[in-house]
Protein backbone atom coordinates (compact mmCIF):
# COMPACT_ATOMS: atom_id res chain seq x y z
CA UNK A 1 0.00 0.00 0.00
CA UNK A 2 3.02 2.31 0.30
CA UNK A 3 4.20 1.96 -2.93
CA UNK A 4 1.35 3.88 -3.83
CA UNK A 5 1.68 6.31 -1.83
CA UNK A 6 5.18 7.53 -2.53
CA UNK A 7 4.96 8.56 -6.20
CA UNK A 8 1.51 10.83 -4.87
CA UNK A 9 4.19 12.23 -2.39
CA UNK A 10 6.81 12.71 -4.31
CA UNK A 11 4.32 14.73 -7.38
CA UNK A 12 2.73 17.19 -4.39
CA UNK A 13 6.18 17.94 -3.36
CA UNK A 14 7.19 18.92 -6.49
CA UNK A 15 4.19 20.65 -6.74
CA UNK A 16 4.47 22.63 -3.63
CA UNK A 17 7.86 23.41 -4.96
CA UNK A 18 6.61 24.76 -8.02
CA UNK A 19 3.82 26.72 -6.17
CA UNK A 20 6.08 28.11 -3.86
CA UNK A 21 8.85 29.11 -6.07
CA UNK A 22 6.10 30.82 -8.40
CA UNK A 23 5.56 33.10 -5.11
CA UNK A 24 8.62 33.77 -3.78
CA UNK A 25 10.52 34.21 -6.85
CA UNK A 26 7.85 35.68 -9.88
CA UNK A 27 10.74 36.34 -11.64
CA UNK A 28 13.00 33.43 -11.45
CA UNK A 29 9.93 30.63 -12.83
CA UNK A 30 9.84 29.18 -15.87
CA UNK A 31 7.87 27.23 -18.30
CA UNK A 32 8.08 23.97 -16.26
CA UNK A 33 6.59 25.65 -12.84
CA UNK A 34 4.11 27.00 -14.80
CA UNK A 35 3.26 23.73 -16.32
CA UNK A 36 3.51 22.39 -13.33
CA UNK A 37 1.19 24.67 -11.39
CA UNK A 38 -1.65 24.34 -14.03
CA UNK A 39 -1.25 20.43 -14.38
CA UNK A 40 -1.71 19.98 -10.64
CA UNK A 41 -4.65 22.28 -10.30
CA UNK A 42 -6.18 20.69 -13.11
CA UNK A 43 -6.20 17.50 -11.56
CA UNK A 44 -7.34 18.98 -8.56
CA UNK A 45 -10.81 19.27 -10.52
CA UNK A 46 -10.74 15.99 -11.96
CA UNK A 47 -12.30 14.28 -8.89
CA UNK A 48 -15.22 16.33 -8.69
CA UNK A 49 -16.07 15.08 -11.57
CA UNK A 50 -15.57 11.45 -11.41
CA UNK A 51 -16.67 11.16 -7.95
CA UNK A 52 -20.57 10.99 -8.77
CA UNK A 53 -19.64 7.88 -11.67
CA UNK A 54 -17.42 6.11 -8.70
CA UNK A 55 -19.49 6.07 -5.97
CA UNK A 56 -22.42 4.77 -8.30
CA UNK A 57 -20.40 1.54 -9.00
CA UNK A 58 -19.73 0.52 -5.45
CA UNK A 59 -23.25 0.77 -4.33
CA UNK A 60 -25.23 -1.80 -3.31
CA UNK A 61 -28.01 -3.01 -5.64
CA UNK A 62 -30.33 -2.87 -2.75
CA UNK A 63 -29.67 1.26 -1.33
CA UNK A 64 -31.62 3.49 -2.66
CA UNK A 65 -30.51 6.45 -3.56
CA UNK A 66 -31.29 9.50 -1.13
CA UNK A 67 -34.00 12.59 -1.72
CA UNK A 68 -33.81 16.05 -1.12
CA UNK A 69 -35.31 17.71 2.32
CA UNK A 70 -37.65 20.53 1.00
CA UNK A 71 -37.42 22.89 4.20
CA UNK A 72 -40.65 24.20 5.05
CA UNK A 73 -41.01 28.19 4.47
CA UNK A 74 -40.96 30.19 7.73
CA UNK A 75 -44.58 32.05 6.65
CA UNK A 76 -46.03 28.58 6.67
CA UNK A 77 -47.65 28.65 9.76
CA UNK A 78 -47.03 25.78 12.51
CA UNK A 79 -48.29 22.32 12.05
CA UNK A 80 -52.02 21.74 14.10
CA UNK A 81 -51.05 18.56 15.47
């Protein structure tokens, strides 16, 4: 399970490192920071999208999906029971 892991450290790292160069020194970045930078935030929106298509596939058959609450409007009046 570690194995994993590593190469996910070892790309925010570098990632951090771009980010943080790209602050510090505005001047001194180049193309691959840059790159960098925009790859990484990219990806950062990638599971927002895929998360709905995932979590459909590991549900059970048998849950249902859930509904919405509709809140009840405050000039409603109370309920008479």
């Amino acid at each position: 399970m570690a194995v994993r892991w590593v190469p996910a450290l070892v790309v925010a790292a570098l990632w951090w490192w771009a980010v943080l160069r790209m602050v510090l020194e505005p001047g001194q970045t180049g193309f691959v920071e840059g790159a960098m930078i925009a790859g990484g935030w990219g990806l950062s929106l990638l599971p927002v999208h895929v998360a709905s298509a995932a979590a459909g596939r590991r549900q059970p058959a048998t849950q249902r999906p859930t509904r919405a609450w509709r809140r009840r409007r405050s000039d409603a009046g109370s309920d008479p029971s």
